[in-house]
Protein backbone atom coordinates (compact mmCIF):
# COMPACT_ATOMS: atom_id res chain seq x y z
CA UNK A 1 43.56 14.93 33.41
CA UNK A 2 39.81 14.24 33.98
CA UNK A 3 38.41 16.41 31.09
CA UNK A 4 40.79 14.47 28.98
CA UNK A 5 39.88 11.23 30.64
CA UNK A 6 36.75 11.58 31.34
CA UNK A 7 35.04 9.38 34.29
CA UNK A 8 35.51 5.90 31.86
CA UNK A 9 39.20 7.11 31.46
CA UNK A 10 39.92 7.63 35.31
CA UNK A 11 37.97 4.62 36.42
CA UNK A 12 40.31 2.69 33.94
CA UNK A 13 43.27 4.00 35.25
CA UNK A 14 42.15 3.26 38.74
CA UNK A 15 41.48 -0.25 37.79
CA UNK A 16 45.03 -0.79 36.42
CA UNK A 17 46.41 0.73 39.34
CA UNK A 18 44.68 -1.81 41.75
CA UNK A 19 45.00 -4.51 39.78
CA UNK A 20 48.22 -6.80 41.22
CA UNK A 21 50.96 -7.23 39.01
CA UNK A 22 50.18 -10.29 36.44
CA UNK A 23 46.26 -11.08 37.39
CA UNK A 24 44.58 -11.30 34.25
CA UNK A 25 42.89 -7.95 32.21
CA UNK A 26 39.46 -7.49 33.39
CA UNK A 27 36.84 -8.86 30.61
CA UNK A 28 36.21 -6.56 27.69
CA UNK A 29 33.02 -3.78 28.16
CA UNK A 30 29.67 -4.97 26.74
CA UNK A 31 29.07 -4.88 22.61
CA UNK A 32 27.78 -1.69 22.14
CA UNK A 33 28.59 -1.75 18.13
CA UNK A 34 27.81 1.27 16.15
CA UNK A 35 25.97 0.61 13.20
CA UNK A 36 25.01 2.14 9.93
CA UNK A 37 27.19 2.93 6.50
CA UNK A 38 28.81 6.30 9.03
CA UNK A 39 30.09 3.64 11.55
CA UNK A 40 31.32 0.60 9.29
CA UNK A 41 34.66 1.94 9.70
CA UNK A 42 34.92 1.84 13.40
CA UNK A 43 36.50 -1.21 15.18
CA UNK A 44 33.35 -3.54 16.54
CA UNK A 45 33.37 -6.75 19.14
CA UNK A 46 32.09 -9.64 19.17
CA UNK A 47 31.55 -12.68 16.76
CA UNK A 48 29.54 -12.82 14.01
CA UNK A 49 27.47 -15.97 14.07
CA UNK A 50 24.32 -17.92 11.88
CA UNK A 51 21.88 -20.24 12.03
CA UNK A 52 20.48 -21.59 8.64
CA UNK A 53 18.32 -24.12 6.94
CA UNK A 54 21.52 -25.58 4.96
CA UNK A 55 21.28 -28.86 4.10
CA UNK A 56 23.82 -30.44 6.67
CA UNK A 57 24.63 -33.14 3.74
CA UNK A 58 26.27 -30.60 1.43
CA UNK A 59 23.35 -31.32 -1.00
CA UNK A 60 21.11 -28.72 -2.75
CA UNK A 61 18.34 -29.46 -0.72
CA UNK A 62 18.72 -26.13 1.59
CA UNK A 63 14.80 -26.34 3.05
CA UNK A 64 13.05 -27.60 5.79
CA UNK A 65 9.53 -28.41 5.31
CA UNK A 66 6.65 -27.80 8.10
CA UNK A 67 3.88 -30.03 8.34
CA UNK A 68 0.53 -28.79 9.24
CA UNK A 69 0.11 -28.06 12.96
CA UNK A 70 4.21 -28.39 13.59
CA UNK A 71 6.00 -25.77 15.14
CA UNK A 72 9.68 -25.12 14.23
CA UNK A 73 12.74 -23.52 15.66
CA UNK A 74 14.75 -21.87 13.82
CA UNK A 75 17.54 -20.75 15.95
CA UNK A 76 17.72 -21.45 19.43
CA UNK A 77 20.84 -19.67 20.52
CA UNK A 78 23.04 -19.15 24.12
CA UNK A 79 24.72 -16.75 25.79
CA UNK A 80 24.68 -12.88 24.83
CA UNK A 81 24.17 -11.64 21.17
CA UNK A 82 21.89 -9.44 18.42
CA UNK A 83 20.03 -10.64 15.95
CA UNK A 84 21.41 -8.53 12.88
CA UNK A 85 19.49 -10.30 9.82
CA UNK A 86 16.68 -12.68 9.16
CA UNK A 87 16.06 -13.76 5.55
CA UNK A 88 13.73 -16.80 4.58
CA UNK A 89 11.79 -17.30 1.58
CA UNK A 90 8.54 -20.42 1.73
CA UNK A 91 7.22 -22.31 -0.73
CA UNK A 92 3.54 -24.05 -0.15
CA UNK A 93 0.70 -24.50 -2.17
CA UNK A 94 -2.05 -23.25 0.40
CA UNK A 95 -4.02 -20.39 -0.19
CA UNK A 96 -3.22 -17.22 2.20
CA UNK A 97 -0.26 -19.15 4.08
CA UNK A 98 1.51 -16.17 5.31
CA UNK A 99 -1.38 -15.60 7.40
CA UNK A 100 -1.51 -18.87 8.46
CA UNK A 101 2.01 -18.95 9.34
CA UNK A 102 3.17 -17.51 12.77
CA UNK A 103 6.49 -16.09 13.67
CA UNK A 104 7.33 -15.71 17.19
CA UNK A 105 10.76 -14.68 19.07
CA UNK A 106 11.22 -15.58 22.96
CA UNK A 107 14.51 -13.21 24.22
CA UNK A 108 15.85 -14.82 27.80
CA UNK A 109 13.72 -17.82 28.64
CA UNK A 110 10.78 -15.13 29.13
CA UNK A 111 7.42 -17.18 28.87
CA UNK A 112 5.36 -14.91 26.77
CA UNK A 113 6.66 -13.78 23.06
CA UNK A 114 8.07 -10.75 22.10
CA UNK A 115 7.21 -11.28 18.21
CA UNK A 116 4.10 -12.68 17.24
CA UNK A 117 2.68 -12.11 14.05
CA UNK A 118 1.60 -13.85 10.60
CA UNK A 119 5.24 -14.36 8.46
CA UNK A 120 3.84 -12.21 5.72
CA UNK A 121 2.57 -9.22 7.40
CA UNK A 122 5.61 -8.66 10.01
CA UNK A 123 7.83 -8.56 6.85
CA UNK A 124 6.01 -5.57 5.75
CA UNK A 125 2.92 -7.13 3.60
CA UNK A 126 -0.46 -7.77 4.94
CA UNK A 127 -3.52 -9.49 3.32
CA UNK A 128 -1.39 -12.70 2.71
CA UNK A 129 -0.06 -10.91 -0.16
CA UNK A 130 3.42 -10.65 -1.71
CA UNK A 131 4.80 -7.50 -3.37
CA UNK A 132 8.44 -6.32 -4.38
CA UNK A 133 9.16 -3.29 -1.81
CA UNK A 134 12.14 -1.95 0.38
CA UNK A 135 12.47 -0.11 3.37
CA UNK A 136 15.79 0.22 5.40
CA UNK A 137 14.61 -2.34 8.09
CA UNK A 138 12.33 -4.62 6.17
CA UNK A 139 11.60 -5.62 2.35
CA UNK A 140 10.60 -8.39 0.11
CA UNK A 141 12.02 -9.62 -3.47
CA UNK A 142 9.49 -10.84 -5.86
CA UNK A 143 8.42 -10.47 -9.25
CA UNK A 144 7.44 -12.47 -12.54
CA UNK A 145 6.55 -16.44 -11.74
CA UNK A 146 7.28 -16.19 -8.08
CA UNK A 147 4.71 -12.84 -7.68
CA UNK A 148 2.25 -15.13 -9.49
CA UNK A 149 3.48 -17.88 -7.50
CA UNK A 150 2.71 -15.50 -4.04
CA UNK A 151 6.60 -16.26 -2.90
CA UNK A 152 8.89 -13.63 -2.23
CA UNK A 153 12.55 -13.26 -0.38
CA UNK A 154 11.64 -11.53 3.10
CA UNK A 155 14.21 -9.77 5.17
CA UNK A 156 14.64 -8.05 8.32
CA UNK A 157 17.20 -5.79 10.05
CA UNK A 158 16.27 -4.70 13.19
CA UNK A 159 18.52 -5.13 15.80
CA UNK A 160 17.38 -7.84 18.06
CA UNK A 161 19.37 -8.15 21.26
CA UNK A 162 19.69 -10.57 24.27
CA UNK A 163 21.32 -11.31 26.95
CA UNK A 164 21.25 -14.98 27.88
CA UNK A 165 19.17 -16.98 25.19
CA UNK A 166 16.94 -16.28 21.60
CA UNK A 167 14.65 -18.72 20.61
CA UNK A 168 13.10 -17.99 17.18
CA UNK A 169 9.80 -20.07 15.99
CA UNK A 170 7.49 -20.64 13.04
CA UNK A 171 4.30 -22.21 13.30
CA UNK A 172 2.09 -23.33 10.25
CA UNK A 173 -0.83 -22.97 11.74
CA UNK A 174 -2.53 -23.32 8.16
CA UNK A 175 -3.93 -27.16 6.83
CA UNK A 176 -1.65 -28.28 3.95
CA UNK A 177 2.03 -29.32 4.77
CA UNK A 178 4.76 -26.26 3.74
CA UNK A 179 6.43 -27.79 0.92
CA UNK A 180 10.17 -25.48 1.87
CA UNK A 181 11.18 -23.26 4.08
CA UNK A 182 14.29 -21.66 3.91
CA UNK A 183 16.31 -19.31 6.47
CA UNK A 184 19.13 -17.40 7.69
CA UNK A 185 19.11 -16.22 11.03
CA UNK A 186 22.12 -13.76 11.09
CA UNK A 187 23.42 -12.64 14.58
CA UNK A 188 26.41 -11.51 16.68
CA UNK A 189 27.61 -13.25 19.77
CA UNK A 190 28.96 -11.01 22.41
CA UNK A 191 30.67 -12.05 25.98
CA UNK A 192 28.05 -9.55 28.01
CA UNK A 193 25.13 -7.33 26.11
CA UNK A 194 24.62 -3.88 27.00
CA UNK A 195 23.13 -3.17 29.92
CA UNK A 196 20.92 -0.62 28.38
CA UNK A 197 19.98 -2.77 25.19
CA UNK A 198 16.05 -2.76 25.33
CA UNK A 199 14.62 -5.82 23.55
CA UNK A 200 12.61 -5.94 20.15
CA UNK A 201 9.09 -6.48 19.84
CA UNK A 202 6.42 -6.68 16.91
CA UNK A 203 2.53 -7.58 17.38
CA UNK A 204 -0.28 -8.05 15.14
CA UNK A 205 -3.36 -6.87 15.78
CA UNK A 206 -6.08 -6.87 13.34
CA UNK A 207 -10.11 -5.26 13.75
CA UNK A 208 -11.96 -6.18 10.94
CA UNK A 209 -14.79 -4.62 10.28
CA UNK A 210 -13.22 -1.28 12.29
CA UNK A 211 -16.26 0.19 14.61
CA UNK A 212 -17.80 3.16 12.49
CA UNK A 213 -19.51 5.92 13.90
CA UNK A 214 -21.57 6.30 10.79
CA UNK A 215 -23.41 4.27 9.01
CA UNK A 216 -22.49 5.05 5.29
CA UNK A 217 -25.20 3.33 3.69
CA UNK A 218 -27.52 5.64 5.53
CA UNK A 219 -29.25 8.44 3.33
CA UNK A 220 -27.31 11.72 4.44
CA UNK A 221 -23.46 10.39 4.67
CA UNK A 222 -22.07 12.72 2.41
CA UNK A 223 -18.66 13.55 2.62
CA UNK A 224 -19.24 17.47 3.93
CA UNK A 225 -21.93 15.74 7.17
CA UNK A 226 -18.54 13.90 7.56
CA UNK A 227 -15.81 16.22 7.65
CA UNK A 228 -18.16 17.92 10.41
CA UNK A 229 -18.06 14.84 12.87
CA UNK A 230 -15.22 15.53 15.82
CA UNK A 231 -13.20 12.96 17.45
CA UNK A 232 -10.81 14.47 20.62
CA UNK A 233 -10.46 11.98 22.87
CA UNK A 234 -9.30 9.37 20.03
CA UNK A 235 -12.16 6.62 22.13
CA UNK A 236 -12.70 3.87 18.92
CA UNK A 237 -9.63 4.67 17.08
CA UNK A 238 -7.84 1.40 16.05
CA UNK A 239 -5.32 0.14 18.07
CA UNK A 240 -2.15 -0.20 16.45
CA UNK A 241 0.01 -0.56 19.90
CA UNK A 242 -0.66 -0.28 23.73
CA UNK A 243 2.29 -1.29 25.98
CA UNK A 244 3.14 -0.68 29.35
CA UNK A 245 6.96 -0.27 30.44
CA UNK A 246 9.45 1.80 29.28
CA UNK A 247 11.00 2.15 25.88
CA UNK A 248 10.09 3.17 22.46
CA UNK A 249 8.16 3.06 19.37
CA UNK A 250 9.74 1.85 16.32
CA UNK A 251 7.06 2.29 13.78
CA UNK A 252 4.59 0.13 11.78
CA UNK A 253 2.77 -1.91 8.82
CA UNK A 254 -1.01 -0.80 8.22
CA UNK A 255 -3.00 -2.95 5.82
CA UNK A 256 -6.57 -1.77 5.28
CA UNK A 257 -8.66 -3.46 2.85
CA UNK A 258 -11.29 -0.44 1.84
CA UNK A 259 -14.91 -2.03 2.41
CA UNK A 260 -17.05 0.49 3.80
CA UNK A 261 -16.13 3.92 1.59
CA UNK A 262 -18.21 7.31 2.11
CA UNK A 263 -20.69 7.39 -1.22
CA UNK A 264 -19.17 8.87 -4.16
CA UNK A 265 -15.55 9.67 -2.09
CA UNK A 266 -13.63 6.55 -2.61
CA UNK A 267 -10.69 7.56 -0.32
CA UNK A 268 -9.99 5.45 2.15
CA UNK A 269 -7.77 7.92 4.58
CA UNK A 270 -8.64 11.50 7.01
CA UNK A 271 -7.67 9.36 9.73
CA UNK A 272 -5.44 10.62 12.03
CA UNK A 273 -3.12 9.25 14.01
CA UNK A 274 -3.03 9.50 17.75
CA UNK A 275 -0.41 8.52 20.22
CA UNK A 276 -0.76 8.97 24.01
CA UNK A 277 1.75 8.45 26.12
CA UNK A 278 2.53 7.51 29.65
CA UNK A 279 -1.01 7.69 30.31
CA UNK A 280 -1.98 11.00 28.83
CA UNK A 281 -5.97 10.98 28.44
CA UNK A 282 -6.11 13.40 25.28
CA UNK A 283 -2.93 12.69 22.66
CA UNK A 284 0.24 13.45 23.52
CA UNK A 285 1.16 13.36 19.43
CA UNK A 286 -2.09 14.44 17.20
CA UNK A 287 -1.57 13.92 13.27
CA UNK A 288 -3.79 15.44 10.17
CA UNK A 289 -4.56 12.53 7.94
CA UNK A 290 -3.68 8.43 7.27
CA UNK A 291 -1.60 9.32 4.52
CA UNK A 292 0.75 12.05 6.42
CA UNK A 293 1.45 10.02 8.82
CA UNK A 294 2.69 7.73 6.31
CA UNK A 295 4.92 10.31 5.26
CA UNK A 296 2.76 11.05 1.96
CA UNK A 297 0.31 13.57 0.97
CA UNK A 298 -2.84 14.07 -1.38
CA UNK A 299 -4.13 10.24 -1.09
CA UNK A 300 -1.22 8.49 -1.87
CA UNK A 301 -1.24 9.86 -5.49
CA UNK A 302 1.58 7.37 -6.12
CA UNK A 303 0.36 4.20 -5.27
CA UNK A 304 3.16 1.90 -4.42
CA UNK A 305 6.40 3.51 -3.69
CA UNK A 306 9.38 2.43 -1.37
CA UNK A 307 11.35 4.59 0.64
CA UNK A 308 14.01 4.23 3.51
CA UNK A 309 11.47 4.97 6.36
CA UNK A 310 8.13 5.14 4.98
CA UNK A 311 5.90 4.00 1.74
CA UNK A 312 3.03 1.59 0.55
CA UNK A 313 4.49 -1.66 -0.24
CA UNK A 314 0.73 -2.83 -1.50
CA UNK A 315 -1.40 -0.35 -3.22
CA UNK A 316 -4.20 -0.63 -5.14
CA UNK A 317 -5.75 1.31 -7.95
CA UNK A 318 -5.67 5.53 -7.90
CA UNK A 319 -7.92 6.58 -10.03
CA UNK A 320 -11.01 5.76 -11.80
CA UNK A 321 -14.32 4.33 -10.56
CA UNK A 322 -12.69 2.14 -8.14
CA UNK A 323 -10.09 4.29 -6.72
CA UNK A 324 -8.80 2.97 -3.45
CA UNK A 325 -10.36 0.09 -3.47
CA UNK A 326 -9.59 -3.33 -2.44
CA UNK A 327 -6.18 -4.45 -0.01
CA UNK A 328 -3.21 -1.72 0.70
CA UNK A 329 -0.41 -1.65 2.89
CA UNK A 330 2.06 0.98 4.19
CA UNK A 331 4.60 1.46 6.36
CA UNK A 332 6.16 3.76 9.03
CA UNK A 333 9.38 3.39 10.98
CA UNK A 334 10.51 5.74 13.72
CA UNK A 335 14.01 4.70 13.04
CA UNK A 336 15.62 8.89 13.10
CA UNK A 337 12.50 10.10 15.07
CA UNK A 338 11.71 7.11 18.24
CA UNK A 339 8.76 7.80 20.05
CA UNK A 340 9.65 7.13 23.82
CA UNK A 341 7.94 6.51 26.95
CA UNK A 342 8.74 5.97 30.41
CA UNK A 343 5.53 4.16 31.87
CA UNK A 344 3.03 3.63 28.68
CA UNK A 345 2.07 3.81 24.65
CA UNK A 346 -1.10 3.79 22.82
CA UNK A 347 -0.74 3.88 19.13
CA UNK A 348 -3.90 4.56 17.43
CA UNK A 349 -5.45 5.62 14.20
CA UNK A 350 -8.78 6.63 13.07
CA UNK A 351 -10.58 4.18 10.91
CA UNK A 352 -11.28 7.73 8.19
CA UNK A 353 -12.09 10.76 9.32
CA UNK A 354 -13.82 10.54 13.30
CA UNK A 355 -14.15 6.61 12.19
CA UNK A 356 -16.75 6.43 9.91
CA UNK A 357 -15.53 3.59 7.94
CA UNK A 358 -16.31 -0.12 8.72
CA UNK A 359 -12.88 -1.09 7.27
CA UNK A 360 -10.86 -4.74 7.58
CA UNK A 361 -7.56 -3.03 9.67
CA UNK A 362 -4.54 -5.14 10.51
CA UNK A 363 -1.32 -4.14 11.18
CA UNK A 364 1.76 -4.88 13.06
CA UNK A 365 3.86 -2.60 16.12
CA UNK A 366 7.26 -2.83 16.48
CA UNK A 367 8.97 -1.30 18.87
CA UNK A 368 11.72 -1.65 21.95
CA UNK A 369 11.10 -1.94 25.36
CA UNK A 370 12.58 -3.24 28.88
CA UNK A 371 11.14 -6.09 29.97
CA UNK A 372 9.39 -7.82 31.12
CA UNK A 373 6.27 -6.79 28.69
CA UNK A 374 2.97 -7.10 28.84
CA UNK A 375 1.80 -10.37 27.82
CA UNK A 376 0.00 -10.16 24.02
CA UNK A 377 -4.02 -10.70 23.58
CA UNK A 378 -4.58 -14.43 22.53
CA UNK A 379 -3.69 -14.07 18.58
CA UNK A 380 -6.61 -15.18 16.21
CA UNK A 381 -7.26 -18.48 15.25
CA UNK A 382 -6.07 -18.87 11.97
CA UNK A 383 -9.58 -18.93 10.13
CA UNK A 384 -10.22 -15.59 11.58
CA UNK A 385 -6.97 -14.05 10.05
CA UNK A 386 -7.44 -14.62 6.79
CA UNK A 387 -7.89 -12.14 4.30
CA UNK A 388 -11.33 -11.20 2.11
CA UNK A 389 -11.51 -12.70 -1.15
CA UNK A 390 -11.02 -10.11 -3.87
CA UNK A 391 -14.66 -10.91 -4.92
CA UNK A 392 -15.88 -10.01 -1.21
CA UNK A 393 -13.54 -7.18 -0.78
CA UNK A 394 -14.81 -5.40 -4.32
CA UNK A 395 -18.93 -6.22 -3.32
CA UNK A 396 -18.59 -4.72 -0.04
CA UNK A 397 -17.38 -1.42 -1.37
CA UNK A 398 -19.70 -1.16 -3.93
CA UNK A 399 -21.78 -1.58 -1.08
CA UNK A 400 -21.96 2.02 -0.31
CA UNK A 401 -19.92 3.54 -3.01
């Protein structure tokens, strides 16, 4: 009877047993809904739920605006649930406002953010910039007038549980009012969560210019001096993620605007990626170049390209006198292949090969973790996040090219 049972069955059937004759059914286990086009067929719990920027009137005016220096909820929600879905699309006439603008998600009444990043580089795009990409958890829509226009559809769908409350935020940090805003927050309510549901977390981080070990303007930095130059121990690699706890790594956005390139080698990558974990002092993962860990090969030949788990959703030019130049951005998501850890993470990635480049890095972790977490650096003032002009960006790597 117990191997057809198994310990759920018998403790079940032990529960009925005990249970006097007409007291009420015990309440139903935790949500724990499978997911994915595999599962769709199989029976899930709970209710599905939204919050939105609607126009409570009925009328076709379905935005919210933000004024400069406000802060806005968008969903502040009870009980036990996921967030499944979060779409919103802005509309504002300042220059670089999805730097200016800060998400941020508080699970359970917890004091300290689990999200906090600019609006445009969490969905996927850094350097204030819009582009038409997908991925299976994040993607924008754009293209014709509203590319021009820097507007785009963003959407997420990474799971986002809690037990007991979600509050989610934005905050236009920026100077000029936000003309629209407009938002679905998409999310299941559930009478208990999991009790192994670990909750979501994304942080920006951004080093700009990256610490070089070489200066490249220097007579002698030629690209075979370079590719001698060792880095073991991974000390001045950029910091894509450090957290303490236990969980795992869900991936990443790099942007890199390419300032500082080795003379006549335009390439912007050789860095490899390091990840330590649980407090390993050399890496516990060691990769062979920027663009493999991206999931690419040869200097991202392609340019832009969108795939489920990996791509660049901003690329610049590939060939020519100004290959690599200016502002890319590329993604990474652990979603088949989680990197876990028990006690600690450090994401990192060399700045090129043994970090020679002085490079403008930003980029945003995500990844899942018990809590509580460790509270996030102060984030940037909004001046300091913005993004080079093109003008700067293309002087600067003429610089040394």
């Amino acid at each position: 009877m117990s191997g057809l049972l198994g310990w759920g069955g018998l403790a079940l059937g032990a529960a009925a047993a005990q249970r006097p004759r007409g007291a009420p059914a015990p309440p139903p286990p935790p949500a724990d809904n499978p997911s994915g086009l595999g599962q769709l067929h199989r029976a899930r719990t709970g209710k599905r739920r939204r919050v939105s920027s609607f126009h409570r009137g009925g009328k076709n005016a379905d935005a919210i605006p933000i004024e400069a220096g406000q802060l806005v909820t968008l969903a502040d929600l009870k009980g036990a649930g996921c967030v499944r879905h979060v779409w919103m699309t802005i509309s504002s006439a300042e220059p670089d406002y999805l730097r200016r603008l800060v998400l941020r998600a508080h699970w359970d009444g917890e004091t300290n953010p689990s999200i906090e990043s600019p609006v445009g580089d969490f969905f996927g795009v850094g350097h204030a910039r819009v582009s038409n990409y997908w991925s299976l958890p994040l993607n924008m829509v754009t293209g014709g007038n509203a590319e021009r226009n820097n507007q785009a559809a963003m959407n997420c769908f990474f799971p986002m549980p809690f037990s007991t409350a979600a509050r989610l935020t934005v905050e236009n940090q920026g100077e000029k009012a936000v003309s629209a805003l407009y938002y679905y927050v998409d999310y299941e309510s559930y009478d208990r969560a999991p009790a192994d549901a670990l909750r979501f977390h994304a942080q920006w981080r951004r080093e700009k210019p990256t610490k070089a070990s070489l200066d490249l303007a220097a007579p002698g930095a030629t690209f075979a001096k370079i590719n001698d130059l060792a880095n073991l121990d991974g000390v001045g690699n950029y910091v894509i993620l450090d957290a303490v706890g236990r969980g795992h790594y869900a991936g990443c956005t790099l942007s890199i605007d390419h300032i500082n390139p080795i003379p006549n080698f335009g390439w912007f990558g050789e860095g490899d990626d390091m990840i330590f974990i649980d407090g390993d002092k050399t890496p516990t993962l060691s990769g062979t170049g920027t663009e493999d860990y991206f999931c690419a090969a040869w200097g991202f030949p392609g340019g832009q390209n969108s795939m489920p788990y990996h791509g660049v959703s901003l690329a610049g030019a590939t060939e020519g006198p100004a290959a690599y130049s200016g502002k890319w951005s590329m993604y990474r998501f652990h979603v088949e292949d989680p990197v876990m850890f028990e006690k600690s993470i450090r994401v990192t990635i060399e700045a090129g090969h043994a970090n020679v480049h002085a490079n403008d890095y930003s980029s945003v972790g995500y990844w899942y973790q018990a809590e509580p977490h460790r509270a996030f650096p102060p984030l940037a003032p909004a001046a300091e996040r913005l993004p080079l002009s093109a003008s700067d960006s293309m002087r600067l790597f003429w610089r040394t090219r």
